[in-house]
N, C-alpha and C. Protein backbone atom coordinates (compact mmCIF):
# COMPACT_ATOMS: atom_id res chain seq x y z
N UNK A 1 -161.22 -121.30 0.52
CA UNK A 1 -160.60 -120.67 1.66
C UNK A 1 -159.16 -120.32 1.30
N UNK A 2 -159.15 -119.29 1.74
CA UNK A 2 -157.33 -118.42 1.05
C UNK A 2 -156.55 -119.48 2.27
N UNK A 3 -156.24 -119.56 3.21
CA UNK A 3 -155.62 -120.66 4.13
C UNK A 3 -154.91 -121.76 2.59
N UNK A 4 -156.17 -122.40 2.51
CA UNK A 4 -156.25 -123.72 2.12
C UNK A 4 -155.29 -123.71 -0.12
N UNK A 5 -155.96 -122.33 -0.08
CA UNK A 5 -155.56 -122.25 -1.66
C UNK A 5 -153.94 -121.73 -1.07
N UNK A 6 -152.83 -121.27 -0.64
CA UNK A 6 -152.08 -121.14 -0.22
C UNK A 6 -151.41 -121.95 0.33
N UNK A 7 -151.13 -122.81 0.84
CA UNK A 7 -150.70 -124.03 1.35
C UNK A 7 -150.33 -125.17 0.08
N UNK A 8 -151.70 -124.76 -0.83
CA UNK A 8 -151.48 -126.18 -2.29
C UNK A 8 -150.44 -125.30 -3.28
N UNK A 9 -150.73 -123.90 -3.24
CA UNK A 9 -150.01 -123.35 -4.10
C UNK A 9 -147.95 -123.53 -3.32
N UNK A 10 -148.12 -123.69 -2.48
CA UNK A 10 -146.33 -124.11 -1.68
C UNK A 10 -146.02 -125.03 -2.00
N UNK A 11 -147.36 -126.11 -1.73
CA UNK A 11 -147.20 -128.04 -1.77
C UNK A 11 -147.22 -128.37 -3.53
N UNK A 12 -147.08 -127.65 -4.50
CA UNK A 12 -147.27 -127.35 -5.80
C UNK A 12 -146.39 -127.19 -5.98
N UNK A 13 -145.65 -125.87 -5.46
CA UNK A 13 -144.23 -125.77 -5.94
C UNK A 13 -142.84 -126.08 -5.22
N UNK A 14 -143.39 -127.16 -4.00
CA UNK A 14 -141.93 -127.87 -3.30
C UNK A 14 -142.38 -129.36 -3.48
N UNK A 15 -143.66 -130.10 -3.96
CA UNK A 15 -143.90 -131.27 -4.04
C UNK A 15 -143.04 -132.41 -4.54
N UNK A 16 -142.65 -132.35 -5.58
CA UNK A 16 -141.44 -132.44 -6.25
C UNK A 16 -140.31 -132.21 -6.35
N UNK A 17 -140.11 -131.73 -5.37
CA UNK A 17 -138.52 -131.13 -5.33
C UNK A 17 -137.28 -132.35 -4.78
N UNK A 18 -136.14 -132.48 -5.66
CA UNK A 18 -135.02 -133.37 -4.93
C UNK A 18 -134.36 -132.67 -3.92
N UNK A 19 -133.51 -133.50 -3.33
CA UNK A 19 -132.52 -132.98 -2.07
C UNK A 19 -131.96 -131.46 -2.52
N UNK A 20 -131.43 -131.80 -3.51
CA UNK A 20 -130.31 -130.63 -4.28
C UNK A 20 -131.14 -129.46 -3.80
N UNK A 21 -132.61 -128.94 -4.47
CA UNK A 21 -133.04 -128.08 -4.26
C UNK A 21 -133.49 -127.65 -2.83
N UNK A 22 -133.66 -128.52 -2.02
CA UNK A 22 -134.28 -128.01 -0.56
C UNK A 22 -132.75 -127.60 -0.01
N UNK A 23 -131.44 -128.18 -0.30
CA UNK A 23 -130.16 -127.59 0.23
C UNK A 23 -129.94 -126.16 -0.66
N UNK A 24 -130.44 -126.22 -1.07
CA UNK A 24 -130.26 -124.55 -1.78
C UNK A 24 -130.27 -123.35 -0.31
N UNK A 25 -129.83 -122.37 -0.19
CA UNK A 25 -130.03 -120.98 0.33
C UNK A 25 -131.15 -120.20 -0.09
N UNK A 26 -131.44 -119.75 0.81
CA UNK A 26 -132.57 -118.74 0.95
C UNK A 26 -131.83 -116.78 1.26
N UNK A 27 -132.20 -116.26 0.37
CA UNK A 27 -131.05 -115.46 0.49
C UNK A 27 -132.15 -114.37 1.25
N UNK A 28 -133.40 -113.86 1.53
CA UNK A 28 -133.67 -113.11 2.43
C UNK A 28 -135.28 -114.22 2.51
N UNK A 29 -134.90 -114.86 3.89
CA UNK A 29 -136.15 -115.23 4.57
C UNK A 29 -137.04 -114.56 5.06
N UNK A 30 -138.72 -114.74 5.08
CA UNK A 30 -139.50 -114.12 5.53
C UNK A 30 -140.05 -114.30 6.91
N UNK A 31 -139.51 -115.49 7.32
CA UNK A 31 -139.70 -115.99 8.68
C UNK A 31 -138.30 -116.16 9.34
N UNK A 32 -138.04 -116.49 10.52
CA UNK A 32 -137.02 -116.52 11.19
C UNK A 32 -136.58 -118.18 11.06
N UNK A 33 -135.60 -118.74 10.48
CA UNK A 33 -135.33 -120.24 10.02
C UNK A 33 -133.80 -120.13 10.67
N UNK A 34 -132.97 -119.15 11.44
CA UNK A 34 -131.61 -119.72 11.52
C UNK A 34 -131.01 -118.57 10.58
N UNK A 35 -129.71 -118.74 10.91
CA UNK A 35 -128.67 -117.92 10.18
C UNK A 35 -128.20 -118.31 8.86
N UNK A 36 -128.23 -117.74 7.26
CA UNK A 36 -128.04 -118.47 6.38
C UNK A 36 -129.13 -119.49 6.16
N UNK A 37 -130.37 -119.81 6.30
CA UNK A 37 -130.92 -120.57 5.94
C UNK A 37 -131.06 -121.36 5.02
N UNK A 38 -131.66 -122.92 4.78
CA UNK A 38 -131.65 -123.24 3.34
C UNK A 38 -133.08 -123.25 2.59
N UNK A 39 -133.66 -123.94 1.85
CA UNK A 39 -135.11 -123.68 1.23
C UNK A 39 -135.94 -124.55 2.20
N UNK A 40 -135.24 -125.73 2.75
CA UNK A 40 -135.84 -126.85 3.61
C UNK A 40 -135.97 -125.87 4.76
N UNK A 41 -135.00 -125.16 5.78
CA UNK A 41 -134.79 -124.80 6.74
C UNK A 41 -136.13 -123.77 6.90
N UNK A 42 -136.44 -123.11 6.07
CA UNK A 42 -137.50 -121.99 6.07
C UNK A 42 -138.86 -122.95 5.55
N UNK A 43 -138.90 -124.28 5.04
CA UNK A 43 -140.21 -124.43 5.01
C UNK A 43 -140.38 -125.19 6.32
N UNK A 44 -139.23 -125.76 6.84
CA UNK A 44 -139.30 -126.48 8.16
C UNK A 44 -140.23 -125.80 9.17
N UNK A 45 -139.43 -124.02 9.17
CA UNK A 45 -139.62 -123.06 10.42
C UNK A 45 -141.10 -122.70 10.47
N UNK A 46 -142.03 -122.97 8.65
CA UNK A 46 -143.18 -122.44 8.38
C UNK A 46 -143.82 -123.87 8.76
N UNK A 47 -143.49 -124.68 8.96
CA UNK A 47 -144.12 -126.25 9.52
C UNK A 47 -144.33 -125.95 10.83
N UNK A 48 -143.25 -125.34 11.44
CA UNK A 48 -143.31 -125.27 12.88
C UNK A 48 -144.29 -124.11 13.29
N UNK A 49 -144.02 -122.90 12.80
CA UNK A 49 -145.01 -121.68 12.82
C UNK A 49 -146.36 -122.58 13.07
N UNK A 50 -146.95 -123.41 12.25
CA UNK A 50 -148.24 -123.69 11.99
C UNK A 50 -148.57 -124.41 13.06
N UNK A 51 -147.76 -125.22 13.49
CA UNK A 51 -148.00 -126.19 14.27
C UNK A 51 -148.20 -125.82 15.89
N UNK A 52 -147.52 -124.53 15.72
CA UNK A 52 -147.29 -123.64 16.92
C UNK A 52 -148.69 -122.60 17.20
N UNK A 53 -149.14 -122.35 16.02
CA UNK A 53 -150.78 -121.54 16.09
C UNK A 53 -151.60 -122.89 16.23
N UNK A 54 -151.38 -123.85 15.71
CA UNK A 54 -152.23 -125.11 16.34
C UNK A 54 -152.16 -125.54 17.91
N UNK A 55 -151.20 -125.12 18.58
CA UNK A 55 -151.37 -125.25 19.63
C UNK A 55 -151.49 -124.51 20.28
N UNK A 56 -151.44 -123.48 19.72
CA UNK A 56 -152.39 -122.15 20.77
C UNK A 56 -154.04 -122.11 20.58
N UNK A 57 -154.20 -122.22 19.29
CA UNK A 57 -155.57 -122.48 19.14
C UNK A 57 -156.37 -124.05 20.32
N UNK A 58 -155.79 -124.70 20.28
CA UNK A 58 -156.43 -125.86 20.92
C UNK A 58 -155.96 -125.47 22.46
N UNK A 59 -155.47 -124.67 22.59
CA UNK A 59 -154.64 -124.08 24.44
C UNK A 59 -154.13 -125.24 24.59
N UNK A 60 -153.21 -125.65 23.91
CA UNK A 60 -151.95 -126.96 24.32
C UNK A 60 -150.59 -126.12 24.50
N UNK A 61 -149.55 -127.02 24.60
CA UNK A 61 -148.09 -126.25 25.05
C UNK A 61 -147.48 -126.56 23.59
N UNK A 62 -146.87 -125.63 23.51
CA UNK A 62 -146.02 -125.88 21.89
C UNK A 62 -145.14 -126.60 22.06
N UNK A 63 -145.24 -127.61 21.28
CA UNK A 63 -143.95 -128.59 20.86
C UNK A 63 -143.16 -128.83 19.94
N UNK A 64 -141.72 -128.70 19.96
CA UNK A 64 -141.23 -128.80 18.48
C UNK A 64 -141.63 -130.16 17.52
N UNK A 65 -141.49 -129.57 16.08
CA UNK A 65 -142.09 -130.45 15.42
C UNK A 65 -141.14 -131.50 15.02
N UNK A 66 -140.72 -132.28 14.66
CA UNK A 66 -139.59 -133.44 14.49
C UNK A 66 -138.80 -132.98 13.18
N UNK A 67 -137.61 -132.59 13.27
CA UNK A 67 -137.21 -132.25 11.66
C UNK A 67 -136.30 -133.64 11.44
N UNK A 68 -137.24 -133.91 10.72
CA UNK A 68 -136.66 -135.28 9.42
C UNK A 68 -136.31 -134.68 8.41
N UNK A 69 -136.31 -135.66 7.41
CA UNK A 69 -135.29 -135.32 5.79
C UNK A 69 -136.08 -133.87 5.22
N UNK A 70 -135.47 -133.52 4.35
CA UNK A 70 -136.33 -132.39 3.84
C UNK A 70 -137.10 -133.33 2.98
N UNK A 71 -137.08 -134.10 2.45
CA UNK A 71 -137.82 -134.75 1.45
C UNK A 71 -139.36 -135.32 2.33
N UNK A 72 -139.57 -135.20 3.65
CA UNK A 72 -141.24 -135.38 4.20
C UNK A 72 -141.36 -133.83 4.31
N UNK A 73 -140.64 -132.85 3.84
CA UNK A 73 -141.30 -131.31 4.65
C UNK A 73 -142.64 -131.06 3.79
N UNK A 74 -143.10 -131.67 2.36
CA UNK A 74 -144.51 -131.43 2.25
C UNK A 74 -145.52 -132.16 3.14
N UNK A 75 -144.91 -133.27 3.73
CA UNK A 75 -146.11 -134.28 4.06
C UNK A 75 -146.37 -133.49 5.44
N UNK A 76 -145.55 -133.25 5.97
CA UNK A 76 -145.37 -132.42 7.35
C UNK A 76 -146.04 -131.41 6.93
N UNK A 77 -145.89 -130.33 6.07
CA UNK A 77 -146.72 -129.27 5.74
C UNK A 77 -148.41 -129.11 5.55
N UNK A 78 -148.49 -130.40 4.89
CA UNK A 78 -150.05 -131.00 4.88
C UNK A 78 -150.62 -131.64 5.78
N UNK A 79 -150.05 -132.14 6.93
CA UNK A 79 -150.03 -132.75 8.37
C UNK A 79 -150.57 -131.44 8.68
N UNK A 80 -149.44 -130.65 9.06
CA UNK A 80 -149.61 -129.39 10.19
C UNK A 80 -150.89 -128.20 9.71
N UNK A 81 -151.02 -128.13 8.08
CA UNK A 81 -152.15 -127.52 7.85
C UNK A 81 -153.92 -127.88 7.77
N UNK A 82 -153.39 -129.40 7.58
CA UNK A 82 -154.98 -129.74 8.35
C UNK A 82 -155.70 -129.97 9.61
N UNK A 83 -154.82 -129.85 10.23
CA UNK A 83 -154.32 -129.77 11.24
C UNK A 83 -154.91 -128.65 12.10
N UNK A 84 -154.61 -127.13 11.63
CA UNK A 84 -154.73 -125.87 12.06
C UNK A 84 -156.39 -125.59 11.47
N UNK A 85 -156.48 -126.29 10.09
CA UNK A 85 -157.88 -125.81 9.34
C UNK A 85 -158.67 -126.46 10.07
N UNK A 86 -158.82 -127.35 10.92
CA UNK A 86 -159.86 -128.53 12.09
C UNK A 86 -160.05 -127.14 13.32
N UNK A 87 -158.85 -126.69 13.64
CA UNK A 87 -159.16 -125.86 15.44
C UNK A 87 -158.70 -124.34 14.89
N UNK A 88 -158.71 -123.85 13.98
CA UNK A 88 -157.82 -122.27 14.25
C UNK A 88 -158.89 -121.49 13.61
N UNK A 89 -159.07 -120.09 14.33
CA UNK A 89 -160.03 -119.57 13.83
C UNK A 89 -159.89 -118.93 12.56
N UNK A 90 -160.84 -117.94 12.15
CA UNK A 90 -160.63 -117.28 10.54
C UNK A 90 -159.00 -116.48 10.56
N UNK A 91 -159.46 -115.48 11.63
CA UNK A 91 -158.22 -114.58 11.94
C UNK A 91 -156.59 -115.21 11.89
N UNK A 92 -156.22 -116.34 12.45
CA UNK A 92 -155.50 -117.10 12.88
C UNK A 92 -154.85 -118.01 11.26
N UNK A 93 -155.86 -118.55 10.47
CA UNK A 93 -155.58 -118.93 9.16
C UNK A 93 -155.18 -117.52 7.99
N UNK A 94 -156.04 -116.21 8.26
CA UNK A 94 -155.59 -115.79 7.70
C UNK A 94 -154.22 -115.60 7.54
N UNK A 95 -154.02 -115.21 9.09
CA UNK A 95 -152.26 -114.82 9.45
C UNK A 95 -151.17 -116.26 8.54
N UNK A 96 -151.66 -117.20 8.97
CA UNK A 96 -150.72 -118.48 8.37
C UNK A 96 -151.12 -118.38 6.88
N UNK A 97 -152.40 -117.81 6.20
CA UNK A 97 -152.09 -118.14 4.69
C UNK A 97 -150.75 -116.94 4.23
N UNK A 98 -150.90 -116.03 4.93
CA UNK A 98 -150.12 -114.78 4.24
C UNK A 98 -148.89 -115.49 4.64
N UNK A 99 -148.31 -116.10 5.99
CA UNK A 99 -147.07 -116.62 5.57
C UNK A 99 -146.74 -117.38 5.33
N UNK A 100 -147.66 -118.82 4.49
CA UNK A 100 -147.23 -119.41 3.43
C UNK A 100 -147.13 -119.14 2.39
N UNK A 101 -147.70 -117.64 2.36
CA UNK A 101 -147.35 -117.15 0.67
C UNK A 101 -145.63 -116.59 0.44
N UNK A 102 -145.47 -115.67 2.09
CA UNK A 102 -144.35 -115.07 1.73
C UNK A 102 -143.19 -115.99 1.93
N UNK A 103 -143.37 -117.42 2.62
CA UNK A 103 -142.46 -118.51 2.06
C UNK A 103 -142.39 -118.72 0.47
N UNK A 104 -143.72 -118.92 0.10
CA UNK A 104 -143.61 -119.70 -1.43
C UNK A 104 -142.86 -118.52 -1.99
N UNK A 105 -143.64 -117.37 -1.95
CA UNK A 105 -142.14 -116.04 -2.62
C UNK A 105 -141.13 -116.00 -2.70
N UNK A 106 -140.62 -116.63 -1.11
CA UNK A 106 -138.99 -116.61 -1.38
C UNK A 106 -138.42 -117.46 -1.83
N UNK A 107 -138.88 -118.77 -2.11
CA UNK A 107 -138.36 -119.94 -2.78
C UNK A 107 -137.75 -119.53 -3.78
């Protein structure tokens, strides 16, 4: 499933990452993360995105997602995408694989 191969290919290349690098800048984001964003800030906003089609899919009320250290934003990422792959339809994953790709791009 493109969803699912997209998500490992992000959690692949931020898995590992120290502080230093998630405080880095994002110099043109593909999602809306804030003014000046950092690399954490835009995978945060793509945590929240997901979590936010998860609760439309299940017809719940969207809730923000808790931003802790950048150092849980994979575990959060793998939270919120199995998450969406349990209740969201084909259409709905497609939309979220394409913008976990154009996150992993801008990294």
């Amino acid at each position: 499933m493109r969803f699912v191969t997209s998500v490992d290919r992000l959690l692949t290349q931020v898995g590992h990452w120290e502080q230093g690098r998630w405080s880095a800048p994002v110099s043109d984001p593909p999602i809306a993360a804030g003014s000046a964003p950092t690399k954490g800030d835009l995978v945060y906003a793509l945590v929240q995105r997901l979590a936010d089609l998860g609760a439309d899919a299940e017809n719940r009320p969207r809730l923000p997602v808790p931003r802790l250290t950048d150092m849980t934003l994979p575990d959060q990422l793998r939270v919120m995408s199995d998450d969406l792959l349990v209740s969201a339809d084909e259409d709905t994953l497609a939309s979220a694989a394409d913008q976990a790709d154009a996150v992993r791009r801008a990294l």
